[in-house]
C-alpha atoms as a PDB file:
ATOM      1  CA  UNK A   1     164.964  88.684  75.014  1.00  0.00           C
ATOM      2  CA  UNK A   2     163.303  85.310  76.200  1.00  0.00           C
ATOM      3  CA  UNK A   3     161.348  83.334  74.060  1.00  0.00           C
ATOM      4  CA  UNK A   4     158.982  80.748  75.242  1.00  0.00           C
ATOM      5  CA  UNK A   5     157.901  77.745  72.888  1.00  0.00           C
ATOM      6  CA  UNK A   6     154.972  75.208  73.980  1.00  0.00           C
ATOM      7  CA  UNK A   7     154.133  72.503  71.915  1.00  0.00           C
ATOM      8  CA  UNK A   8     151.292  71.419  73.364  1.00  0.00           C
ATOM      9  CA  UNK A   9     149.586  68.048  72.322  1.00  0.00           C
ATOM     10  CA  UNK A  10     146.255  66.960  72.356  1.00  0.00           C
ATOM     11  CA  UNK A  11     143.673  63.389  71.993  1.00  0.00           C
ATOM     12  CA  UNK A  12     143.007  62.924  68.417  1.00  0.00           C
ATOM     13  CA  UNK A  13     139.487  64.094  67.106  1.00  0.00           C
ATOM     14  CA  UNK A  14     139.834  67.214  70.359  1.00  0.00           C
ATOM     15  CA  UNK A  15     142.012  69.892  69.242  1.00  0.00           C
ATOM     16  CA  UNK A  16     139.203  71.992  67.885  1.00  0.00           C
ATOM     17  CA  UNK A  17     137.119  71.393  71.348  1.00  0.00           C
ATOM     18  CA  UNK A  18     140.483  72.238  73.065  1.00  0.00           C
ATOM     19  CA  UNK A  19     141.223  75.661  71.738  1.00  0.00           C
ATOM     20  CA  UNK A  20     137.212  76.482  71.448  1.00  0.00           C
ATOM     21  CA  UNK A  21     137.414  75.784  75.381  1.00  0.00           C
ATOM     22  CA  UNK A  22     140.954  78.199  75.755  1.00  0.00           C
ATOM     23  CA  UNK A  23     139.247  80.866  73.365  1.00  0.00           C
ATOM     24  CA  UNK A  24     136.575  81.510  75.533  1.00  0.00           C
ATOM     25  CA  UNK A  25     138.192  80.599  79.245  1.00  0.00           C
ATOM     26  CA  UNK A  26     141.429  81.295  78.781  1.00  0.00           C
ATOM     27  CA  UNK A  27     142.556  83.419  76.050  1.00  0.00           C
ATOM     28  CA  UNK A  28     142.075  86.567  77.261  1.00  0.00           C
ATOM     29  CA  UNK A  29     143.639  86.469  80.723  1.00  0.00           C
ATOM     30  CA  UNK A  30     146.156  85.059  79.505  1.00  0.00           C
ATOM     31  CA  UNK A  31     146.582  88.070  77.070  1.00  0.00           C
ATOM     32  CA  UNK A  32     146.116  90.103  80.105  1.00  0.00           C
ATOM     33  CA  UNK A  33     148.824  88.597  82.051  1.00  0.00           C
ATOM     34  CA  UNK A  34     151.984  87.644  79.282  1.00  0.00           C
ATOM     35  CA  UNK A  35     151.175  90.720  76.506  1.00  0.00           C
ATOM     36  CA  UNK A  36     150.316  89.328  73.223  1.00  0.00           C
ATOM     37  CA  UNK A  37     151.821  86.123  71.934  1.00  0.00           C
ATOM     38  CA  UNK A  38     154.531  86.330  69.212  1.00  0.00           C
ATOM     39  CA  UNK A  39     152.829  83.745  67.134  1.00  0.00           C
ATOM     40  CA  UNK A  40     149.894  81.151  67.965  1.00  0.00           C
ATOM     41  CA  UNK A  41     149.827  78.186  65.478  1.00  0.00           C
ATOM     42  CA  UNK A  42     148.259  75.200  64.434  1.00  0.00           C
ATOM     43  CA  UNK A  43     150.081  72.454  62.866  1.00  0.00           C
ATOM     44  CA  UNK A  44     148.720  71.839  59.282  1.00  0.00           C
ATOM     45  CA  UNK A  45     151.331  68.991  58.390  1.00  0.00           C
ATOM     46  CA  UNK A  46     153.024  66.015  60.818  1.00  0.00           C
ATOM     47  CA  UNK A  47     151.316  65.595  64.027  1.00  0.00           C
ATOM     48  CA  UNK A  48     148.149  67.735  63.168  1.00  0.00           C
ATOM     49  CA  UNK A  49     146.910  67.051  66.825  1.00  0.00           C
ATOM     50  CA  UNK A  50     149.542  69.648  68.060  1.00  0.00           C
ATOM     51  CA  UNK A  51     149.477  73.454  68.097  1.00  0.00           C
ATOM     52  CA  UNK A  52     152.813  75.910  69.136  1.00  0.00           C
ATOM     53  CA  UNK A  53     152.358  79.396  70.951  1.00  0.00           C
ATOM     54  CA  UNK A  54     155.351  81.439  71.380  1.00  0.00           C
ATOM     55  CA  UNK A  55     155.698  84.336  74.019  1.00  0.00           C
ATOM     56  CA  UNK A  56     158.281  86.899  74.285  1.00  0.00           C
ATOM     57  CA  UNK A  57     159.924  88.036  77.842  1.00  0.00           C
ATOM     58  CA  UNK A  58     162.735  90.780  78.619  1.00  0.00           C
ATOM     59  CA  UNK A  59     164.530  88.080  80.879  1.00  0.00           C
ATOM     60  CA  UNK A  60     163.597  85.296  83.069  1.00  0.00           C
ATOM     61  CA  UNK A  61     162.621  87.186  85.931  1.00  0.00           C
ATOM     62  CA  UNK A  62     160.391  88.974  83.168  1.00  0.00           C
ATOM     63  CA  UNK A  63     159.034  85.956  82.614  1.00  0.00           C
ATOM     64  CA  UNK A  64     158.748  84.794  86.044  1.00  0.00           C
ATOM     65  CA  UNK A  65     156.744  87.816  87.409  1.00  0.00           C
ATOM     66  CA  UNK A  66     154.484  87.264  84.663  1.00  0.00           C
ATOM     67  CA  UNK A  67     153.712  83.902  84.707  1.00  0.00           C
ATOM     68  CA  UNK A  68     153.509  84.060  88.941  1.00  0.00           C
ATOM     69  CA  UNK A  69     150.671  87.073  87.895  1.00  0.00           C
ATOM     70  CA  UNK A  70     148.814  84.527  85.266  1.00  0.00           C
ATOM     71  CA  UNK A  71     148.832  81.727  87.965  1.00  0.00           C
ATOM     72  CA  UNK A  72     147.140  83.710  90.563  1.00  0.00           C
ATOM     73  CA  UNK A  73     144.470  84.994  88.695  1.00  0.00           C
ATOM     74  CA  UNK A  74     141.215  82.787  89.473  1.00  0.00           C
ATOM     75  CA  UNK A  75     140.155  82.957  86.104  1.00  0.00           C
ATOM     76  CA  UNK A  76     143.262  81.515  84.578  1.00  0.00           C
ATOM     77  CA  UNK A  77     142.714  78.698  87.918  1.00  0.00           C
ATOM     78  CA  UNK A  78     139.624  78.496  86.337  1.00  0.00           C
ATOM     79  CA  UNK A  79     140.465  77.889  83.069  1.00  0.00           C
ATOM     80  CA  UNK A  80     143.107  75.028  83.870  1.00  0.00           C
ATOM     81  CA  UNK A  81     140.359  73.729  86.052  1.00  0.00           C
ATOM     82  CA  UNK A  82     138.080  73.259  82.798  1.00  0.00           C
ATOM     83  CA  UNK A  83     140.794  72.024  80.794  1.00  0.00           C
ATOM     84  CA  UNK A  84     141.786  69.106  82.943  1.00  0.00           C
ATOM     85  CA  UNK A  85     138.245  68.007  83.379  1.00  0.00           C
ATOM     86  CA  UNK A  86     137.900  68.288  79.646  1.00  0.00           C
ATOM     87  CA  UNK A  87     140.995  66.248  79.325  1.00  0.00           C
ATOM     88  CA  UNK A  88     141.876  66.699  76.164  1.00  0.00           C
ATOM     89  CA  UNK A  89     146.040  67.567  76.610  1.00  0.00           C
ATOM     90  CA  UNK A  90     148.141  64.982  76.281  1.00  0.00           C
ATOM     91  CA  UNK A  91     151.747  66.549  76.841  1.00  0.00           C
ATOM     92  CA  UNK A  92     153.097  69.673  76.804  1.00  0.00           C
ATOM     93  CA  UNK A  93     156.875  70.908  75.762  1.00  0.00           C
ATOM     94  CA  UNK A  94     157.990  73.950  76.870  1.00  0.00           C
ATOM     95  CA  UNK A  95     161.444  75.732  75.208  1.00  0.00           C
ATOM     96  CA  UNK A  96     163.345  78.869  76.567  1.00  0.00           C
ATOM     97  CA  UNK A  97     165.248  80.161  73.323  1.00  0.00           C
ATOM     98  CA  UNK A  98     167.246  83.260  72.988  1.00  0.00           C
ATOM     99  CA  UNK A  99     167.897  84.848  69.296  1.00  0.00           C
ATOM    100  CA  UNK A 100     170.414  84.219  67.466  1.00  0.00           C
ATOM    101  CA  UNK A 101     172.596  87.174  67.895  1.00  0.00           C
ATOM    102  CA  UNK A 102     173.246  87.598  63.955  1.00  0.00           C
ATOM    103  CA  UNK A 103     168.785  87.483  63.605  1.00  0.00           C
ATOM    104  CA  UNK A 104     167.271  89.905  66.537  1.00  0.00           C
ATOM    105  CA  UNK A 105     163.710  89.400  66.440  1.00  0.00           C
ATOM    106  CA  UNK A 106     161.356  92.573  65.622  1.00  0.00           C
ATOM    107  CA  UNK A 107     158.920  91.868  68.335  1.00  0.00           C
ATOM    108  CA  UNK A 108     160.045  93.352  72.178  1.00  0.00           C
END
């Protein structure tokens, strides 16, 4: 299994617009695309501008044939259109993880 971590930070005062603008534009194709995420999360304490979504893939060509599918869809083009004109990312971080051999996770 592949896991894929994004930390994804945004302007102060805009996470709320942010993920109001993903939840309608870009939420669902990306659903359609990568399965459901393994977790989607909002950071309560440290930098509370900041929010984490996790995805799980068989193996990196897994991943790759998914995320090749999500970037030529012209509604996900659409959504990244929106966000950048919205501007309200600062940086993203992206992690490939594997589990720990010794803790499998549940989730396939």
């Amino acid at each position: 299994m592949l896991i894929d971590h994004r930390t994804y930070v945004c302007r102060p005062g805009t996470i709320r617009k942010h993920l109001a603008l993903y939840e309608e534009h870009g939420w669902a194709v990306q659903r359609r695309h990568l399965g459901e995420p393994l977790a989607y999360l909002l950071t309560e304490t440290g930098d509370v501008n900041s929010y984490v979504h996790i995805w799980c893939y068989e193996d990196a060509a897994d991943r790759a044939r998914r995320r090749a599918a999500l970037q030529a869809d012209p509604e996900w083009q659409n959504f990244l259109a929106i966000s950048a004109e919205a501007g309200y990312l600062l940086s993203q971080q992206n992690s490939l993880m594997q589990p720990a051999p010794f803790a499998p996770l549940a989730k396939a």
